[in-house]
N, C-alpha and C. Protein backbone atom coordinates (compact mmCIF):
# COMPACT_ATOMS: atom_id res chain seq x y z
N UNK A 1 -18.37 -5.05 7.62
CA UNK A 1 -17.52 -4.62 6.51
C UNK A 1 -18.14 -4.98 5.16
N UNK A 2 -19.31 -5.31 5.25
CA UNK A 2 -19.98 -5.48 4.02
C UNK A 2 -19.57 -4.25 2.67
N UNK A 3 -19.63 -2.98 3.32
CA UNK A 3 -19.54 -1.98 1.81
C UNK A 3 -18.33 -2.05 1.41
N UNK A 4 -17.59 -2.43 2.37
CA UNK A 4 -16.17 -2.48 2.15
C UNK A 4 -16.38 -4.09 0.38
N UNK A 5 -16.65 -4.94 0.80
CA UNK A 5 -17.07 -5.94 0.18
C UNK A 5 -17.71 -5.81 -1.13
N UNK A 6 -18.51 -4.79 -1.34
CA UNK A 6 -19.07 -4.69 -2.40
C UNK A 6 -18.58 -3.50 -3.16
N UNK A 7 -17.79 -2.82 -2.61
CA UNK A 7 -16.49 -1.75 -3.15
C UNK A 7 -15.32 -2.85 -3.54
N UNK A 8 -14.92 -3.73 -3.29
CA UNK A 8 -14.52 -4.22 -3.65
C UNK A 8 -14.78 -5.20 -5.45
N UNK A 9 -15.70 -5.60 -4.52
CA UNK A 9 -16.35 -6.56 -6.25
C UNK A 9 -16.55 -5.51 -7.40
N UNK A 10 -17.13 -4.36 -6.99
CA UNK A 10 -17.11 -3.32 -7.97
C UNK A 10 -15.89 -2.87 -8.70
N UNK A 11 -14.88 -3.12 -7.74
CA UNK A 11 -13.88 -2.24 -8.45
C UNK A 11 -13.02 -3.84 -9.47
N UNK A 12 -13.19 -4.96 -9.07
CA UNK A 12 -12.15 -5.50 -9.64
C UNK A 12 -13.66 -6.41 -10.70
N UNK A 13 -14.51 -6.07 -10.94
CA UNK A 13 -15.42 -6.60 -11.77
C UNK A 13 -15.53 -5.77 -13.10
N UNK A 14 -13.88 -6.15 -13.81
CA UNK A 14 -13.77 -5.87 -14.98
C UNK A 14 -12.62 -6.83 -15.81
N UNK A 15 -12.49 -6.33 -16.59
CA UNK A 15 -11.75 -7.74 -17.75
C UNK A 15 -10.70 -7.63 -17.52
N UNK A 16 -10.00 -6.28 -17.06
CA UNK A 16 -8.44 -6.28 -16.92
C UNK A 16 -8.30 -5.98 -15.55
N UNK A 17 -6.98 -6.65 -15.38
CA UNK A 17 -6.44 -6.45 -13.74
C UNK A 17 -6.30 -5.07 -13.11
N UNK A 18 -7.00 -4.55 -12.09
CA UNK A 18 -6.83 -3.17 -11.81
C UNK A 18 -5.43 -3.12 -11.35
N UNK A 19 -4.78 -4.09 -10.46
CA UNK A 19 -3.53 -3.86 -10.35
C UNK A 19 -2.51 -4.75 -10.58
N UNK A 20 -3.06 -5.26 -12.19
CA UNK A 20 -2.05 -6.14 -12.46
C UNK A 20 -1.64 -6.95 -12.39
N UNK A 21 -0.95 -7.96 -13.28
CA UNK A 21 -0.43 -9.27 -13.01
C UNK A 21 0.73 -9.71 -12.31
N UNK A 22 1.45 -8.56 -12.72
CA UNK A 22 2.78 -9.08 -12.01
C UNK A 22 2.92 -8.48 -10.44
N UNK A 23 3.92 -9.61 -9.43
CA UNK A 23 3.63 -9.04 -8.21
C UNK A 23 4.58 -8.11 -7.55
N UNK A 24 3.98 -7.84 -6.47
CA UNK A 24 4.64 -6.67 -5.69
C UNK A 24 6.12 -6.39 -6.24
N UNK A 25 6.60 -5.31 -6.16
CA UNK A 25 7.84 -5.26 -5.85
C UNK A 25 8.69 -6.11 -5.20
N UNK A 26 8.22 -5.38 -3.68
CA UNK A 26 9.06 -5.63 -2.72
C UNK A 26 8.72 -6.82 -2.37
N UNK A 27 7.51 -7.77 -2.41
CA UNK A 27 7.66 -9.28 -2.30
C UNK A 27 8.45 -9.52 -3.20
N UNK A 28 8.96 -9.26 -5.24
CA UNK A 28 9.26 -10.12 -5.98
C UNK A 28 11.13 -9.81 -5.42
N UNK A 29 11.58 -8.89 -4.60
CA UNK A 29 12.57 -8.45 -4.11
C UNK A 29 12.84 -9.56 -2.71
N UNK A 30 11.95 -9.37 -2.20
CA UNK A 30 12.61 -10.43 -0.86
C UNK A 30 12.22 -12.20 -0.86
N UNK A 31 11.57 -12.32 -1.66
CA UNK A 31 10.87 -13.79 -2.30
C UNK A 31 11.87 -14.71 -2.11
N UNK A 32 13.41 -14.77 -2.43
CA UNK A 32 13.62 -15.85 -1.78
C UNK A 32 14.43 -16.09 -0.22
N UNK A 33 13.77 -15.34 0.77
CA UNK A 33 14.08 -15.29 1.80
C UNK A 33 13.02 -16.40 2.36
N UNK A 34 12.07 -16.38 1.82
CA UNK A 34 10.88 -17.48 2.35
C UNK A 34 10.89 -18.65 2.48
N UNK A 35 11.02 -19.56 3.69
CA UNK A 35 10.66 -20.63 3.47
C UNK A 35 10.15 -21.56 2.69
N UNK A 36 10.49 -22.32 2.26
CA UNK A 36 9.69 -23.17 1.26
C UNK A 36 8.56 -23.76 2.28
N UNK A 37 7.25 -24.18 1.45
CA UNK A 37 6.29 -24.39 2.50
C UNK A 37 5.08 -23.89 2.00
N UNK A 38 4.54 -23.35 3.10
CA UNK A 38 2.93 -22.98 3.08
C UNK A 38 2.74 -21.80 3.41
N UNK A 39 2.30 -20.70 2.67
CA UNK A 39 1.76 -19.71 2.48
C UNK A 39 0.56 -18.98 2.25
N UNK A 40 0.32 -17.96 3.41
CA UNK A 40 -0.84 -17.55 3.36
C UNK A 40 -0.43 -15.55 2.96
N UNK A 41 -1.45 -15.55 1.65
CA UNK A 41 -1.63 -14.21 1.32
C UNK A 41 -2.92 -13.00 2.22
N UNK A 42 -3.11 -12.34 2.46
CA UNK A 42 -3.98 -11.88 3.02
C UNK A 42 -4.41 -10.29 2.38
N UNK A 43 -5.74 -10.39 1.71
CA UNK A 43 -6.21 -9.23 1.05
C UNK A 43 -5.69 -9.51 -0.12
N UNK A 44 -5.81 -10.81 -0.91
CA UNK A 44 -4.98 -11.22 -2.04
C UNK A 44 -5.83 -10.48 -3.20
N UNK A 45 -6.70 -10.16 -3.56
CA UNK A 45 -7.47 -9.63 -4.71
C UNK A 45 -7.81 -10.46 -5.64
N UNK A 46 -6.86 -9.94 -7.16
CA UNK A 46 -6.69 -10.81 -8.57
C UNK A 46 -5.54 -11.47 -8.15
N UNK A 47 -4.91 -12.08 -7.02
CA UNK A 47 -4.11 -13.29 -7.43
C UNK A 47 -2.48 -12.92 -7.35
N UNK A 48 -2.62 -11.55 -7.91
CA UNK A 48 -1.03 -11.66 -8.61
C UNK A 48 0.50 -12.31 -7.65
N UNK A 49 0.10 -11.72 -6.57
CA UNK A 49 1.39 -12.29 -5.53
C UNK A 49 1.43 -13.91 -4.99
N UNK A 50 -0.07 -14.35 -4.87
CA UNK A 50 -0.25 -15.75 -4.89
C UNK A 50 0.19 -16.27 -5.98
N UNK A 51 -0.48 -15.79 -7.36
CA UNK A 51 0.17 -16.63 -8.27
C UNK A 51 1.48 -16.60 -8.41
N UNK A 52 2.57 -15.51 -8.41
CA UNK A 52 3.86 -15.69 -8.13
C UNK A 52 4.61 -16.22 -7.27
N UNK A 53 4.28 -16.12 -5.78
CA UNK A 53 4.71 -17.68 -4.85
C UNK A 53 4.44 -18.78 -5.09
N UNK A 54 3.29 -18.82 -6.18
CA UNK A 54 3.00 -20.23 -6.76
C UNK A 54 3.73 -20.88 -7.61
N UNK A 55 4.21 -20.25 -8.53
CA UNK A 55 5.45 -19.98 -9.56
C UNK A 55 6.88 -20.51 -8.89
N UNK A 56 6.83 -20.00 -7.62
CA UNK A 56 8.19 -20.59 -6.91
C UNK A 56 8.27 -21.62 -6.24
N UNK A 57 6.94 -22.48 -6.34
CA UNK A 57 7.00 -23.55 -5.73
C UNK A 57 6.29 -24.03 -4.58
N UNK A 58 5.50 -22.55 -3.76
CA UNK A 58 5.35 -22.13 -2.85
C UNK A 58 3.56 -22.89 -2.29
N UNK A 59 3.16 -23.30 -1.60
CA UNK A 59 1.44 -23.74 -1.51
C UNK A 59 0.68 -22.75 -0.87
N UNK A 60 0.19 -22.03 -1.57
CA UNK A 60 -0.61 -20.49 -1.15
C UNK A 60 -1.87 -20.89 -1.03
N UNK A 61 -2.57 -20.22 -0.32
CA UNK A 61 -3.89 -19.68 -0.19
C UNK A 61 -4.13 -18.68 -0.17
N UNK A 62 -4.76 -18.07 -0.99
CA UNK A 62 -5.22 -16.56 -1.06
C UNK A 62 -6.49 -16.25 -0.56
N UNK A 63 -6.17 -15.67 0.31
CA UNK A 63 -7.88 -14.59 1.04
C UNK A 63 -8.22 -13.54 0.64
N UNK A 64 -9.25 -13.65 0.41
CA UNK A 64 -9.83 -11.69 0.20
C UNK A 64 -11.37 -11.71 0.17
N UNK A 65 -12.10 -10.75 1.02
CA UNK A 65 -13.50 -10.57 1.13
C UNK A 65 -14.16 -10.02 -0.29
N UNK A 66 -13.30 -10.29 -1.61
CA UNK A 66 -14.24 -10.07 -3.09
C UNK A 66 -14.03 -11.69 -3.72
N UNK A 67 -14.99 -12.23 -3.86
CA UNK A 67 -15.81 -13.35 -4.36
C UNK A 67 -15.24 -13.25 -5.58
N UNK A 68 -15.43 -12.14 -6.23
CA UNK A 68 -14.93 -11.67 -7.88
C UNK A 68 -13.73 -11.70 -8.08
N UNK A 69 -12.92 -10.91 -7.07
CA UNK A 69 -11.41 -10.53 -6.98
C UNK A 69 -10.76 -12.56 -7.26
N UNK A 70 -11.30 -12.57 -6.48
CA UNK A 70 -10.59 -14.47 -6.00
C UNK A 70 -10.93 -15.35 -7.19
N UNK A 71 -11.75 -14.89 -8.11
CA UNK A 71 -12.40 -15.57 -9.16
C UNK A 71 -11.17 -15.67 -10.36
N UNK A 72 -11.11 -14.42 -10.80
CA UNK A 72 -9.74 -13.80 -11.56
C UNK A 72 -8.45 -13.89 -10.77
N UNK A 73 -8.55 -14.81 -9.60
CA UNK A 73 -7.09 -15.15 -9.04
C UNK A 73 -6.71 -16.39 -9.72
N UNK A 74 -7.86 -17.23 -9.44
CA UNK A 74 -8.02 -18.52 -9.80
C UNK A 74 -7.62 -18.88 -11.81
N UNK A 75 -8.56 -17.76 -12.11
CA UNK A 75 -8.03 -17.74 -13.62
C UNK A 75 -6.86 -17.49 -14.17
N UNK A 76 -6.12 -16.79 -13.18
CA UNK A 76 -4.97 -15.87 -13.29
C UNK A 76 -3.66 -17.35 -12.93
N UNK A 77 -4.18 -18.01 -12.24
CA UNK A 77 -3.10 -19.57 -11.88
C UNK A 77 -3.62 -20.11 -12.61
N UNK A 78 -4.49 -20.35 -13.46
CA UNK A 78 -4.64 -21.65 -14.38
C UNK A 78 -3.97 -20.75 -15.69
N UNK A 79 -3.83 -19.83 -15.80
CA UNK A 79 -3.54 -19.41 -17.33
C UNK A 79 -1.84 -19.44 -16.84
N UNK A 80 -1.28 -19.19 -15.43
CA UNK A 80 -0.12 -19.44 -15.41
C UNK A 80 0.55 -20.76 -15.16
N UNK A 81 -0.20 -21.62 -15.54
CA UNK A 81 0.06 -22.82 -15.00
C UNK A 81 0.54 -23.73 -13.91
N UNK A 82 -0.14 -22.66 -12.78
CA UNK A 82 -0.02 -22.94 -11.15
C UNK A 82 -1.29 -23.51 -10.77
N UNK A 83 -1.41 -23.36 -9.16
CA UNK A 83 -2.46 -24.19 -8.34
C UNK A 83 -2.75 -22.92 -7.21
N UNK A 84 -3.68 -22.51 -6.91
CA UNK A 84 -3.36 -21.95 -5.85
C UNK A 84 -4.90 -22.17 -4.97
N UNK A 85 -5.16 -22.37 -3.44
CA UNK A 85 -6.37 -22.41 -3.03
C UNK A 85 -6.74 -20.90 -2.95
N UNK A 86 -8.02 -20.91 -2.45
CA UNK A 86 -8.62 -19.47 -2.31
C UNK A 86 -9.74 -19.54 -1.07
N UNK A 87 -10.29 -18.31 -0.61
CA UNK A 87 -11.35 -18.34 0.08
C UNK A 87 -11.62 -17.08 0.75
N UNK A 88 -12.78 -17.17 0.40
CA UNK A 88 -13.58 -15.70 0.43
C UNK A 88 -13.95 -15.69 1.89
N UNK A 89 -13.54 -14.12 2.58
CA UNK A 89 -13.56 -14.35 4.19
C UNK A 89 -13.18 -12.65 4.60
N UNK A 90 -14.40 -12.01 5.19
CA UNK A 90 -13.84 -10.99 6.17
C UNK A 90 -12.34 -11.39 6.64
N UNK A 91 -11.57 -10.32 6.66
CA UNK A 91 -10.29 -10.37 7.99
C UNK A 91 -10.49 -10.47 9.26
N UNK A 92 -11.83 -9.10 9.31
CA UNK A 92 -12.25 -9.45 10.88
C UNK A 92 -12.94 -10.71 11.34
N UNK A 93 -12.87 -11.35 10.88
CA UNK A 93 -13.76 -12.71 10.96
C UNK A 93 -12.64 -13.97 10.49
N UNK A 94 -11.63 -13.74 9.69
CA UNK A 94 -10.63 -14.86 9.20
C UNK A 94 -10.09 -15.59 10.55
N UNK A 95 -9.76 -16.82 10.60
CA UNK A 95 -9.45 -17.72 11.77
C UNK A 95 -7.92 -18.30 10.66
N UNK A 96 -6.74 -17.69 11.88
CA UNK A 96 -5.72 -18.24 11.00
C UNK A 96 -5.29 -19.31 12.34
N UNK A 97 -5.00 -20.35 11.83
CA UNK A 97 -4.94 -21.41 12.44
C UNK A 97 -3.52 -21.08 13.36
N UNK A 98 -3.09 -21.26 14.34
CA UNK A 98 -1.80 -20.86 14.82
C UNK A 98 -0.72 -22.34 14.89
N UNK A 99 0.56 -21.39 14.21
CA UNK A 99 1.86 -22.20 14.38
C UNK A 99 1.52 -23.35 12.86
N UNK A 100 0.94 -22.93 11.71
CA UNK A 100 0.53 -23.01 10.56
C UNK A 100 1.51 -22.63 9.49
N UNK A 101 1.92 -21.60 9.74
CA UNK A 101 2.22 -21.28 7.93
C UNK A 101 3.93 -20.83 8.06
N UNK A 102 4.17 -21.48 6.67
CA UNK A 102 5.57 -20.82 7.12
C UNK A 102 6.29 -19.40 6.30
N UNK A 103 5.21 -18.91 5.86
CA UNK A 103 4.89 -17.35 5.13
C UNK A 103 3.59 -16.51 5.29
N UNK A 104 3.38 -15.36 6.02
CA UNK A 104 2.19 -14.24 5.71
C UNK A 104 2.49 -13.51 5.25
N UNK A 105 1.86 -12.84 4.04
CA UNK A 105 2.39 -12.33 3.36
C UNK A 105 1.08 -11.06 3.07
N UNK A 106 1.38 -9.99 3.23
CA UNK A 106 0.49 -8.78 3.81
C UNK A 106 0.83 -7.97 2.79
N UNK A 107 0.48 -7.61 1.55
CA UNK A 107 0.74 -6.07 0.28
C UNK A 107 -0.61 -5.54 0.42
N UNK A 108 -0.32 -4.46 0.63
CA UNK A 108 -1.59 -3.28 0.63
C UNK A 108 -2.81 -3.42 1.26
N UNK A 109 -2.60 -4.45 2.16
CA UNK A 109 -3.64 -4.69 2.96
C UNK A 109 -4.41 -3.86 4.11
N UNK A 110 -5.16 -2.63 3.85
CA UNK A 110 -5.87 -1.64 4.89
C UNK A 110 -6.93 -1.89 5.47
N UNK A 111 -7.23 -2.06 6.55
CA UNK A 111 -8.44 -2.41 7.62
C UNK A 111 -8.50 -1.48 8.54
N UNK A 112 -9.77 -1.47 9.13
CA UNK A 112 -9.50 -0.59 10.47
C UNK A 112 -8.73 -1.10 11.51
N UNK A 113 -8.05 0.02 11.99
CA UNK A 113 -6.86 -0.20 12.85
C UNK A 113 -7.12 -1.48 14.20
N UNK A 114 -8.52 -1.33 14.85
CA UNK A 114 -8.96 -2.67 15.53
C UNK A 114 -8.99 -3.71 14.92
N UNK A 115 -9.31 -4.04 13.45
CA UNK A 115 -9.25 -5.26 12.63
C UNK A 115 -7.60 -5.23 12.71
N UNK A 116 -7.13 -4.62 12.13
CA UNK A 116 -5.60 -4.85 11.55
C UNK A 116 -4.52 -4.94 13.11
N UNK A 117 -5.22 -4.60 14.24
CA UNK A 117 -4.22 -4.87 15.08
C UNK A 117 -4.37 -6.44 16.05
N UNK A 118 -5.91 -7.11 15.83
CA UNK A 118 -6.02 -8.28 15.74
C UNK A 118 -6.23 -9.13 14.89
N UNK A 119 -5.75 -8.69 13.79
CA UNK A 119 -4.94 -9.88 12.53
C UNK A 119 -3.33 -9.87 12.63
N UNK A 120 -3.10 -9.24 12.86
CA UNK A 120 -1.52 -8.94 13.64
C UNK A 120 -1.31 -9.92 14.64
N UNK A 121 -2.05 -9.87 15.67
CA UNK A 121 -1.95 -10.97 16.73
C UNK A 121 -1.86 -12.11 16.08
N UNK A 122 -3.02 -12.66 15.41
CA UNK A 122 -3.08 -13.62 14.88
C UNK A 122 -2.18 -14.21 13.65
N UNK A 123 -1.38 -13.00 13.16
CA UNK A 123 -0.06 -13.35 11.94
C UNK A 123 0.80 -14.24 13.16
N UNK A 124 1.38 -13.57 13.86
CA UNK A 124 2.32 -13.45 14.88
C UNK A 124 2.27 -15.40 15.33
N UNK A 125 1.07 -15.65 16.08
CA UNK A 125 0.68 -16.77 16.37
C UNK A 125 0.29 -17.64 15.37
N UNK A 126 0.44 -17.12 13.83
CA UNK A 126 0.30 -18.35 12.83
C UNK A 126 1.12 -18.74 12.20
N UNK A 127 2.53 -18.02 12.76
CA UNK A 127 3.49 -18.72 11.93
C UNK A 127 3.97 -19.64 12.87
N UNK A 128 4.70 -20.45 11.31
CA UNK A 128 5.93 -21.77 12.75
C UNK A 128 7.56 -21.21 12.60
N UNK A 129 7.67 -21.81 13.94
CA UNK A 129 9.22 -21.22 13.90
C UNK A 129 9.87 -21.06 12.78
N UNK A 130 10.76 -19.97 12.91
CA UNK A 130 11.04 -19.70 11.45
C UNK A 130 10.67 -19.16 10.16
N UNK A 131 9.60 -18.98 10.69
CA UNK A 131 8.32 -18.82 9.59
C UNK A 131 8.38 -16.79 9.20
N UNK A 132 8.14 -16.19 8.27
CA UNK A 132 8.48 -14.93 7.90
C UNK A 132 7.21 -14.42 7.36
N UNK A 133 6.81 -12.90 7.68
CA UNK A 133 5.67 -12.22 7.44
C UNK A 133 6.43 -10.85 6.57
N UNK A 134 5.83 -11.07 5.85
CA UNK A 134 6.07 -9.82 4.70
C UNK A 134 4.68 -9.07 4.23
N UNK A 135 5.05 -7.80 4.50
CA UNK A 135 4.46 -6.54 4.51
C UNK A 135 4.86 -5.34 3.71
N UNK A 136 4.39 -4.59 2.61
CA UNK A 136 3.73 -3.56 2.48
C UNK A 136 2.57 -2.83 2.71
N UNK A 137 3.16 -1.53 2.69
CA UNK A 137 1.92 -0.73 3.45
C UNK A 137 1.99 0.61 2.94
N UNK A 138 1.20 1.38 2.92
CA UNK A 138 0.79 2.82 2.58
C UNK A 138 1.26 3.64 4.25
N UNK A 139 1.85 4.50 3.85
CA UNK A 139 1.73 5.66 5.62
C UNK A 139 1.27 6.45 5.15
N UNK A 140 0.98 7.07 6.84
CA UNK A 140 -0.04 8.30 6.51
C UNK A 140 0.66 9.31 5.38
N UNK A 141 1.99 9.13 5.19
CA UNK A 141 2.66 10.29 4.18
C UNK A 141 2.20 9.86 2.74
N UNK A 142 1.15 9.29 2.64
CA UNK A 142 0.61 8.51 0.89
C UNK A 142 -0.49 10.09 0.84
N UNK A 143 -1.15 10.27 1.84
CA UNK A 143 -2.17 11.52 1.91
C UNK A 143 -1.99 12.41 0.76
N UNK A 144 -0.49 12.67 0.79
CA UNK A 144 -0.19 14.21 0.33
C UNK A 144 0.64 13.74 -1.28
N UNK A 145 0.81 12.37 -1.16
CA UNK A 145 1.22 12.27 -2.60
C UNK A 145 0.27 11.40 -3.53
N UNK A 146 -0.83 11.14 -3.05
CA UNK A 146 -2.07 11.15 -3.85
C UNK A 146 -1.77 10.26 -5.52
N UNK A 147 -1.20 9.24 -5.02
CA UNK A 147 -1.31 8.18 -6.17
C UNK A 147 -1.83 6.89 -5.77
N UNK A 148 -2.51 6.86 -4.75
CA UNK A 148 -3.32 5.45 -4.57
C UNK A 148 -3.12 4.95 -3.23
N UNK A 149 -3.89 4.31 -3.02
CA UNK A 149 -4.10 3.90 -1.32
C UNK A 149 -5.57 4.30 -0.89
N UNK A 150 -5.89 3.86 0.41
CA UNK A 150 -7.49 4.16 0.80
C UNK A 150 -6.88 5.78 1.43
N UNK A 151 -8.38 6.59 1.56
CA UNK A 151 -7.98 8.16 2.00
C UNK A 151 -7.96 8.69 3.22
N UNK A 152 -7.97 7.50 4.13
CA UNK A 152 -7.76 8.27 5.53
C UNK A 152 -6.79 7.43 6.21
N UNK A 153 -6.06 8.18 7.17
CA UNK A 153 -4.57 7.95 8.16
C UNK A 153 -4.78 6.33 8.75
N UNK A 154 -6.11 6.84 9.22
CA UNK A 154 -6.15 5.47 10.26
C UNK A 154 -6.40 4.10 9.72
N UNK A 155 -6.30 4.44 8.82
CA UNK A 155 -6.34 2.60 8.07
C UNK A 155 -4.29 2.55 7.47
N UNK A 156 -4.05 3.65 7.29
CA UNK A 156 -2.71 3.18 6.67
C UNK A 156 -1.51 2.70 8.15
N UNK A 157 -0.25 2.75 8.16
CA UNK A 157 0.84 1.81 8.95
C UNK A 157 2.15 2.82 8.73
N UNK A 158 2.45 2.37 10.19
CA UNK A 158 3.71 3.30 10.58
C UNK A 158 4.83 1.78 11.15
N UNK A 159 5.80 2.04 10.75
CA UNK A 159 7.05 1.34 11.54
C UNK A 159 6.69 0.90 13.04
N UNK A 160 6.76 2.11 13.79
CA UNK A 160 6.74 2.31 15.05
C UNK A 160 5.61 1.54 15.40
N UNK A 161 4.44 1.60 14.63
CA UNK A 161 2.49 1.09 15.06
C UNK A 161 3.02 -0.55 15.00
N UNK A 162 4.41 -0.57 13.67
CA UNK A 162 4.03 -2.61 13.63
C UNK A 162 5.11 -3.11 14.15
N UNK A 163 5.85 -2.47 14.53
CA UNK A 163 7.25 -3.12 15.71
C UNK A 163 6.00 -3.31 17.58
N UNK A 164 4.82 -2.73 17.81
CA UNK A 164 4.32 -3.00 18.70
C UNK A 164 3.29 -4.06 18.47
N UNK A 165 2.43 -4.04 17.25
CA UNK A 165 1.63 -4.81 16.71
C UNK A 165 2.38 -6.31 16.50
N UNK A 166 3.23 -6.34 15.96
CA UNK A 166 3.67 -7.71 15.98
C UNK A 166 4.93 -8.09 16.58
N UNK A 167 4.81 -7.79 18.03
CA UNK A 167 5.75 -8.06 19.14
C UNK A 167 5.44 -9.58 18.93
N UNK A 168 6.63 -10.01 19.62
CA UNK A 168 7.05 -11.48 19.17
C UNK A 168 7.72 -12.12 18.07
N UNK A 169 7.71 -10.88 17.05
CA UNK A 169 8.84 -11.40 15.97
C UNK A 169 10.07 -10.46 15.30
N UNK A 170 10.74 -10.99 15.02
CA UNK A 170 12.35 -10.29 15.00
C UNK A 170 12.10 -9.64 13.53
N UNK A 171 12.48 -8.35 13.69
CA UNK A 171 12.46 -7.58 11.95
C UNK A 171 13.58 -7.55 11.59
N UNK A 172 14.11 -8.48 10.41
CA UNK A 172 14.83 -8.53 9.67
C UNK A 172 15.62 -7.35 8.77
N UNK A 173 14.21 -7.22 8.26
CA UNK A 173 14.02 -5.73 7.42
C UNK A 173 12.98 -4.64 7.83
N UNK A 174 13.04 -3.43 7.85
CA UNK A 174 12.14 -2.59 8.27
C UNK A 174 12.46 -1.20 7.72
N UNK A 175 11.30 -0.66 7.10
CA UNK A 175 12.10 0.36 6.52
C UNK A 175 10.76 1.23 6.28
N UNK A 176 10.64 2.90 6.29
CA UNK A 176 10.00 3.40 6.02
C UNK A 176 10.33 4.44 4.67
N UNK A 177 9.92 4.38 3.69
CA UNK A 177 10.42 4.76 2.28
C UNK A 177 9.59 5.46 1.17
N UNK A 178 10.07 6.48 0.32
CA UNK A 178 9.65 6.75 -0.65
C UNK A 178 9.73 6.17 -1.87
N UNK A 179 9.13 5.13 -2.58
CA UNK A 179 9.81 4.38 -4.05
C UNK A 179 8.13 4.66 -5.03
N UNK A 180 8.50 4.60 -6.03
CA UNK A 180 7.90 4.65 -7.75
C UNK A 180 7.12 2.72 -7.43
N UNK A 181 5.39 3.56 -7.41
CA UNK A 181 4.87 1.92 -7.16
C UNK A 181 4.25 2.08 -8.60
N UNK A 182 4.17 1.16 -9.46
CA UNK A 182 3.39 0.77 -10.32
C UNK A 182 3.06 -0.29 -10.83
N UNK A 183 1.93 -0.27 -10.21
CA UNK A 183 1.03 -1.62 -10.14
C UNK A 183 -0.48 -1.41 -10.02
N UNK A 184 -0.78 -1.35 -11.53
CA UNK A 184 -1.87 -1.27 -12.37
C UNK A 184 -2.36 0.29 -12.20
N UNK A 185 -3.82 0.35 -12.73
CA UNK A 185 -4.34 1.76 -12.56
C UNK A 185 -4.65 2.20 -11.42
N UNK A 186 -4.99 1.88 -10.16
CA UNK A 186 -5.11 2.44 -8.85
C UNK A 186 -3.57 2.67 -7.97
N UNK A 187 -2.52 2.11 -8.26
CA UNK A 187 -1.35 2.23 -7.99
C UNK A 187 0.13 2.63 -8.63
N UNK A 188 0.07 3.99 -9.23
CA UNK A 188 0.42 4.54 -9.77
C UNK A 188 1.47 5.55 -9.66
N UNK A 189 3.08 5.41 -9.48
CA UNK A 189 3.49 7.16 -9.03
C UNK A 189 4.05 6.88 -7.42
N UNK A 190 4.79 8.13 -7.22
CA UNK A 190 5.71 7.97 -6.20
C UNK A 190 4.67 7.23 -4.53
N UNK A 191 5.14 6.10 -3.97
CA UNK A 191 4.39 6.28 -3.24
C UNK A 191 5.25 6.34 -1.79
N UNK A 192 4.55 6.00 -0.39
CA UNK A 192 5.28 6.16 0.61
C UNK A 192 4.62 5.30 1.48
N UNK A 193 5.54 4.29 1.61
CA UNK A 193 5.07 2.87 1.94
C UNK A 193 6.21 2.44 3.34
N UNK A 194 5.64 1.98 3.69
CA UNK A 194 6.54 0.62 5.05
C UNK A 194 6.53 -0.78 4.48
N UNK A 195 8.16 -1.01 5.09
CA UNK A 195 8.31 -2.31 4.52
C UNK A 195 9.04 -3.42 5.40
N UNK A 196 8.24 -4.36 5.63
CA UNK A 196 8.43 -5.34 6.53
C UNK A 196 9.04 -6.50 5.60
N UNK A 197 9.86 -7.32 6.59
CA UNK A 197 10.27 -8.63 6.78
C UNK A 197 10.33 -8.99 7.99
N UNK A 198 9.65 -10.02 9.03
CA UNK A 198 9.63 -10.54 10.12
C UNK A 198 9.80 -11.47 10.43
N UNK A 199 10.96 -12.92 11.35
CA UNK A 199 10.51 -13.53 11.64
C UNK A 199 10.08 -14.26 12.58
N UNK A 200 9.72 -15.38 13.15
CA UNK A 200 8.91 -15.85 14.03
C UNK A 200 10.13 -16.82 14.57
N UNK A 201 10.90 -16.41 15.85
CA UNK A 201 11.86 -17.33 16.44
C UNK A 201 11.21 -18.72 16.49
């Protein structure tokens, strides 16, 4: 996944946030359903959702395979006057420690469907009881409304694909939806997203 890696650094190796400071929606919407505790972001970029669980009190670590992206995360918690760890790491290669965290927290995170259906395993087995995984996602219905997301099916997420993918935990919330995403210049305009809350009996 190297080009993937250096498409990355390219795109967020500029002065302003491509997608912004402030976080997700639908995390800043279900945020206090979360455990207090330890939190792991995954495909974190510039920070923004780490630094906002950081904001709540929350002990994050943010992952993402751009060196750069994680750089401007880091800047992005010291100018907000948080803490947050970081670490630069393939997904297909990330080792999440199991029965660890008591938040995963997954926004816009696209991999190939073999990566993303064994990081799934491994969400599943890294939380501790109780513990809740929150997800946004692009579906294949983002294709045809063409405001942002990667451009082919098989990297985006269906309901149905993550009620099998992360068997073993109870969905709280689940929803497949049309809503207005805007969050920065690559995320722009009506989009059509899945939306998870899970948790780990």
């Amino acid at each position: 996944m190297s080009d993937r890696k250096t498409m990355w650094d390219e795109r967020y190796d500029t002065t302003d946030f491509v997608y912004g400071r402030e976080p997700n929606a639908f995390l800043a919407e279900v945020v206090q359903q979360i455990p207090p505790g330890d939190v792991l972001c995954l495909a974190e970029g510039e920070g923004r959702n780490a630094v906002f669980l950081a904001k709540q009190g929350h002990r994050v670590l943010a992952v993402d395979s751009s060196a750069v992206g994680l750089v401007k995360a880091a800047r992005l918690a010291e100018e907000s006057g948080v803490r947050i760890e970081t670490e630069t790491a393939d997904l297909a290669e990330f080792a999440i420690e199991p029965v660890c965290w008591d938040a995963i927290v997954s926004i816009f995170c696209h991999v190939p469907p073999q990566v993303r259906r064994a990081l799934h395993r491994k969400v599943v087995e890294g939380l501790r009881p109780g513990g809740l995984f929150i997800l946004e996602a692009y579906t294949p219905a983002q294709l045809k409304l063409r405001t942002g997301g990667p451009p082919t099916e098989e990297v985006m997420m269906t309901l149905a694909g993550l009620r099998e993918e992360l068997a073993g935990l109870e969905f709280l919330q689940a929803r497949e939806i049309e809503r207005e995403v805007v969050e920065g210049r690559f995320h722009t305009g009506r989009g059509a997203v899945v939306q998870v809350v899970a948790r780990k009996p």
